[in-house]
PDB file of N, CA and C in Angstrom:
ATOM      1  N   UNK A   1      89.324 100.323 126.076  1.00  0.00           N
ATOM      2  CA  UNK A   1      89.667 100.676 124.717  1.00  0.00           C
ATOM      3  C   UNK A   1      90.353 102.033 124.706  1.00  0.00           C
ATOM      4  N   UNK A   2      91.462 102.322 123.834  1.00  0.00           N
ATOM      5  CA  UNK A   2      91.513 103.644 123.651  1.00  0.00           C
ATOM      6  C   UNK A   2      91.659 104.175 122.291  1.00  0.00           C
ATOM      7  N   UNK A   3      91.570 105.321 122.104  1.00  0.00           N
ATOM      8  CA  UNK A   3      91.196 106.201 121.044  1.00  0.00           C
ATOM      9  C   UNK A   3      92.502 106.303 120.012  1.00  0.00           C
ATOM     10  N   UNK A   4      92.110 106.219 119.026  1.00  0.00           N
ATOM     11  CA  UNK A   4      93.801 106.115 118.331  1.00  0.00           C
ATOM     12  C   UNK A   4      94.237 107.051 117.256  1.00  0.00           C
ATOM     13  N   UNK A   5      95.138 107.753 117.519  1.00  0.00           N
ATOM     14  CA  UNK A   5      95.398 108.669 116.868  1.00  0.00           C
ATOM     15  C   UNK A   5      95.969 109.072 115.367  1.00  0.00           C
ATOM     16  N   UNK A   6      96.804 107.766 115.490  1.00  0.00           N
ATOM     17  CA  UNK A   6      97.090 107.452 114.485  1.00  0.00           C
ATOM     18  C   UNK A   6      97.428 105.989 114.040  1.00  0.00           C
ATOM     19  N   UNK A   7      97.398 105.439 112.640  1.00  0.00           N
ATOM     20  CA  UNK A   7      97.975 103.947 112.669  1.00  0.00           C
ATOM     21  C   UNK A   7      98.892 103.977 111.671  1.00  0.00           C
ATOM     22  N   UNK A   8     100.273 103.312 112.071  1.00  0.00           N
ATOM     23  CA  UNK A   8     101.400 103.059 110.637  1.00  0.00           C
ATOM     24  C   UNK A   8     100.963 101.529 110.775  1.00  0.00           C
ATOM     25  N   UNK A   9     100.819 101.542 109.473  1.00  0.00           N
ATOM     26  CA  UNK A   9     100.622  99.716 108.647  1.00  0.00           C
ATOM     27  C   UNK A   9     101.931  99.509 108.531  1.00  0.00           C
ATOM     28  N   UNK A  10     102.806  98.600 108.914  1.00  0.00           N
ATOM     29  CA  UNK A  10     104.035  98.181 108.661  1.00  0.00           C
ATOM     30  C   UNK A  10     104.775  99.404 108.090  1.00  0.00           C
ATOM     31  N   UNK A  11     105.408  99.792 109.301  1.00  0.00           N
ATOM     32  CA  UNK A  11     106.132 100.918 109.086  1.00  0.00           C
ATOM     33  C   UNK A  11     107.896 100.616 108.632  1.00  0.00           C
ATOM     34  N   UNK A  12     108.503 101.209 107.919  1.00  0.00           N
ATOM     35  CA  UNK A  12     109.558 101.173 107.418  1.00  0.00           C
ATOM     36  C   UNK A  12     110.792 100.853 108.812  1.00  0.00           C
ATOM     37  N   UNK A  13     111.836 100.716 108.685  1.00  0.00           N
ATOM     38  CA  UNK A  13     112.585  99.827 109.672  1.00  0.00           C
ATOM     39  C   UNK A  13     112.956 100.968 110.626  1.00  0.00           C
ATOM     40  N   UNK A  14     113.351 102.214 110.106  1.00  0.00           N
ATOM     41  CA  UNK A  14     113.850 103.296 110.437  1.00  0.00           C
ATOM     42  C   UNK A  14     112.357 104.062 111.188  1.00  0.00           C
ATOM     43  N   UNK A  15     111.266 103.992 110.779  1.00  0.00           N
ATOM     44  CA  UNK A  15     110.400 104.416 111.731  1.00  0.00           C
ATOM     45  C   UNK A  15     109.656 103.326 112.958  1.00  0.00           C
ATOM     46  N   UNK A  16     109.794 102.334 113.034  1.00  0.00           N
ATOM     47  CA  UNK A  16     109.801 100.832 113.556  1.00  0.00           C
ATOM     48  C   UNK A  16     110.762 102.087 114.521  1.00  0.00           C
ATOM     49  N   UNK A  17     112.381 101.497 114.222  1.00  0.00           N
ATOM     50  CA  UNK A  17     113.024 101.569 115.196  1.00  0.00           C
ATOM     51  C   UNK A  17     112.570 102.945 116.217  1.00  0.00           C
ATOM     52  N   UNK A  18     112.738 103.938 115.535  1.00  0.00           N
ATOM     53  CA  UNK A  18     112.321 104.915 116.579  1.00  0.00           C
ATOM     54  C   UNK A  18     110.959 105.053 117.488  1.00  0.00           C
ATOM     55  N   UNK A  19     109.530 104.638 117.284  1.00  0.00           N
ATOM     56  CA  UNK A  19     108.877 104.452 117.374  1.00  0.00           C
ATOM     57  C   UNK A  19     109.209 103.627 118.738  1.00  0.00           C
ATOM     58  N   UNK A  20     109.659 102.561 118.951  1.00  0.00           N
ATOM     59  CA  UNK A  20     110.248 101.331 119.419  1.00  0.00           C
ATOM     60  C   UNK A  20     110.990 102.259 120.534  1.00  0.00           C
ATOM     61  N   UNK A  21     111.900 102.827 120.554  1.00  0.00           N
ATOM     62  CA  UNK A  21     113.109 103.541 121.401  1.00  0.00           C
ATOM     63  C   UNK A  21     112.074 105.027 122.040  1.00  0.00           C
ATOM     64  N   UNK A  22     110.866 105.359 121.642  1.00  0.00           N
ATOM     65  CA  UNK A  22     110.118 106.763 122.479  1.00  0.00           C
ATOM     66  C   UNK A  22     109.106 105.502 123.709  1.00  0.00           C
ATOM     67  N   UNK A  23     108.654 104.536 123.403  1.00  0.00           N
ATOM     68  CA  UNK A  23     108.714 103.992 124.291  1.00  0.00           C
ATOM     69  C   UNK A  23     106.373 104.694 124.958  1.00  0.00           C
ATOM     70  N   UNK A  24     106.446 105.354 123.568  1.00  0.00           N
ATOM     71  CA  UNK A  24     104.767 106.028 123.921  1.00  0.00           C
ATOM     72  C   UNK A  24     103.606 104.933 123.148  1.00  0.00           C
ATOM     73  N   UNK A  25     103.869 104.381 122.355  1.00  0.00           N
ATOM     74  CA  UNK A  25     103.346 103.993 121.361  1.00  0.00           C
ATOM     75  C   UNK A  25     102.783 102.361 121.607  1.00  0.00           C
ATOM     76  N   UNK A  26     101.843 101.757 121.177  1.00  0.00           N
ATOM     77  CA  UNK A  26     100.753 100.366 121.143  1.00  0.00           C
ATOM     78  C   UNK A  26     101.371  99.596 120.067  1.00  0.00           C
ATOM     79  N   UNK A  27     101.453  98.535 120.203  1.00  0.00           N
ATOM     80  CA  UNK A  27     101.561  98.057 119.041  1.00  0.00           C
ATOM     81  C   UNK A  27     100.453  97.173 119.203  1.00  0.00           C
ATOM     82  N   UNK A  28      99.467  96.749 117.472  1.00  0.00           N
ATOM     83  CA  UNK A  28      98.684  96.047 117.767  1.00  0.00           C
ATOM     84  C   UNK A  28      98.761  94.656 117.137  1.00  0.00           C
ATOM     85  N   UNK A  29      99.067  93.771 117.838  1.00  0.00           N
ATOM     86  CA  UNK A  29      99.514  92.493 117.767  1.00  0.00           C
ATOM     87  C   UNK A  29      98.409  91.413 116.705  1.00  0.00           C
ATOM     88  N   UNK A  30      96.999  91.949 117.117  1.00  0.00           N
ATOM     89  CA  UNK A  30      96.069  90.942 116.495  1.00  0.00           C
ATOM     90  C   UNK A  30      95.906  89.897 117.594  1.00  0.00           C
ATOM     91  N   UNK A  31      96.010  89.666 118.034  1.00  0.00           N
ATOM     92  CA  UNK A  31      96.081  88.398 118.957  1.00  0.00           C
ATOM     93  C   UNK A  31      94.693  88.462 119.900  1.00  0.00           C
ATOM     94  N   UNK A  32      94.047  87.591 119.746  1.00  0.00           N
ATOM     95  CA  UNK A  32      92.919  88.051 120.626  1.00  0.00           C
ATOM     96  C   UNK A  32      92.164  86.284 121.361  1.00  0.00           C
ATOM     97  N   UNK A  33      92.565  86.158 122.768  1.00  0.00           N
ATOM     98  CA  UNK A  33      92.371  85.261 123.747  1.00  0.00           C
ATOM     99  C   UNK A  33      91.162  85.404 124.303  1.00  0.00           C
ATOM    100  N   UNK A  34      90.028  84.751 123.679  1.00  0.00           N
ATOM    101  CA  UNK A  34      88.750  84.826 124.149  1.00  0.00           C
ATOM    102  C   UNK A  34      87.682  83.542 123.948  1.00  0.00           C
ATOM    103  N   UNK A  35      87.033  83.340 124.451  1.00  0.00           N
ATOM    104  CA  UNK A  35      85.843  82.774 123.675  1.00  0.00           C
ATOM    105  C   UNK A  35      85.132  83.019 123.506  1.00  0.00           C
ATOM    106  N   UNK A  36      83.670  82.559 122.939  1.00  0.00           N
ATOM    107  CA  UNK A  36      82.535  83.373 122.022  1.00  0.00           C
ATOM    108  C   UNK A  36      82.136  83.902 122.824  1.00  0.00           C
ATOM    109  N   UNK A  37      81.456  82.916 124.398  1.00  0.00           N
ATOM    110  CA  UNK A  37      80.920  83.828 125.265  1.00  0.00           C
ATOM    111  C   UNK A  37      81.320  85.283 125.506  1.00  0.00           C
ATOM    112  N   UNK A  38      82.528  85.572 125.431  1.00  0.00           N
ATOM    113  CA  UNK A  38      83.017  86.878 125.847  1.00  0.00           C
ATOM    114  C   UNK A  38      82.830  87.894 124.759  1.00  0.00           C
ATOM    115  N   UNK A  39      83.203  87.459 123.451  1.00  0.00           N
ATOM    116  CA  UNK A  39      83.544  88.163 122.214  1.00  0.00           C
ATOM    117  C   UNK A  39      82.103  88.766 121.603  1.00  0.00           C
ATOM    118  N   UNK A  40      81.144  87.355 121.999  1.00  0.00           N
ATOM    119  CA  UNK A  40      79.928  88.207 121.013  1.00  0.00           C
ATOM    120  C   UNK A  40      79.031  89.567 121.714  1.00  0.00           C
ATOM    121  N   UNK A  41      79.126  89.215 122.711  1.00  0.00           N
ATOM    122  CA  UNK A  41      78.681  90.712 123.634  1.00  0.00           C
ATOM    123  C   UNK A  41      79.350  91.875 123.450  1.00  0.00           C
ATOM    124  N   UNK A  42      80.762  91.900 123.234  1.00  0.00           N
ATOM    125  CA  UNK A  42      81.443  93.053 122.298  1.00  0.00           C
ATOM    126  C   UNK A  42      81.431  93.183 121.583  1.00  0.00           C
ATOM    127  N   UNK A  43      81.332  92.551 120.219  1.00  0.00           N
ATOM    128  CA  UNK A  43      81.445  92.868 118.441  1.00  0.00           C
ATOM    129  C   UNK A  43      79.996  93.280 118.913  1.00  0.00           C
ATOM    130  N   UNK A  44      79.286  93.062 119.013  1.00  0.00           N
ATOM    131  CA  UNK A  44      77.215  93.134 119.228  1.00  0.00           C
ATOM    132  C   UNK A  44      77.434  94.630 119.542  1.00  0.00           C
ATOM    133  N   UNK A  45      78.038  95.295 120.898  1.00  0.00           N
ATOM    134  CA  UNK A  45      78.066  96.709 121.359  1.00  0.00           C
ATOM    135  C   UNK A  45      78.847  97.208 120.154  1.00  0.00           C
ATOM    136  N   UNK A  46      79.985  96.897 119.825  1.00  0.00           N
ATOM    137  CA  UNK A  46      80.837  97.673 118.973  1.00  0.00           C
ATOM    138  C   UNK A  46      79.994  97.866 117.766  1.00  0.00           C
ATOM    139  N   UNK A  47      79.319  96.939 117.134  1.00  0.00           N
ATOM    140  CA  UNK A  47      78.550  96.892 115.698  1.00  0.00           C
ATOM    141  C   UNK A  47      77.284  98.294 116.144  1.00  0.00           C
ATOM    142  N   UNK A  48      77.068  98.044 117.051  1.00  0.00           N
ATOM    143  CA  UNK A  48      75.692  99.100 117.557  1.00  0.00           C
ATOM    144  C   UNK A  48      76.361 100.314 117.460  1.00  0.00           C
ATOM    145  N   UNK A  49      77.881 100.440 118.073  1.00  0.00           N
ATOM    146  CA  UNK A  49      77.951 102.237 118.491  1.00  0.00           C
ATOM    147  C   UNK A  49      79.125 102.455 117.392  1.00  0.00           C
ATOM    148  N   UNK A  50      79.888 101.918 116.606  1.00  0.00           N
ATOM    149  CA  UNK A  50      80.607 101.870 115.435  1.00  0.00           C
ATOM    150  C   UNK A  50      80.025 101.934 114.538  1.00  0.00           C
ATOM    151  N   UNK A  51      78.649 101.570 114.323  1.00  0.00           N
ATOM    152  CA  UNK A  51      77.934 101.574 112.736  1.00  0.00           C
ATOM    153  C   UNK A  51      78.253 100.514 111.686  1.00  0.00           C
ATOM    154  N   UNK A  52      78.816  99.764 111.953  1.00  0.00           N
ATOM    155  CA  UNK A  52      79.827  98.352 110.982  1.00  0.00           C
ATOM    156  C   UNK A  52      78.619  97.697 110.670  1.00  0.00           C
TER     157      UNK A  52
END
C-alpha cells in the first residue's frame, strides 16, 4: 500500500494532461482481481487499523 498525498477526483483535461506527461503520479483504476478468500483478510485488517 502506499500513503497518498493527495487525490484529484476527475481532474480537468488540462490537469489530466500534465499529470499524465510528469510521469510521478497513480492512477486509481478501481479494478480489483480477487476473490473473497483473499479480500476478506484485508478489508478485516484495514477495518481494524482504519477505524471504518
Amino acid at each position: 500500500m502506499f500513503q497518498v498525498e493527495t487525490f484529484i477526483e476527475k481532474p480537468v483535461i488540462k490537469t489530466a494532461e500534465k499529470l499524465i506527461k510528469e510521469k510521478r503520479y497513480f492512477w486509481n483504476s478501481e479494478i480489483i482481481y480477487a476473490n473473497s478468500i483473499q479480500l476478506v483478510p484485508i478489508f478485516t485488517r484495514c477495518k481494524l487499523t482504519c477505524g471504518s
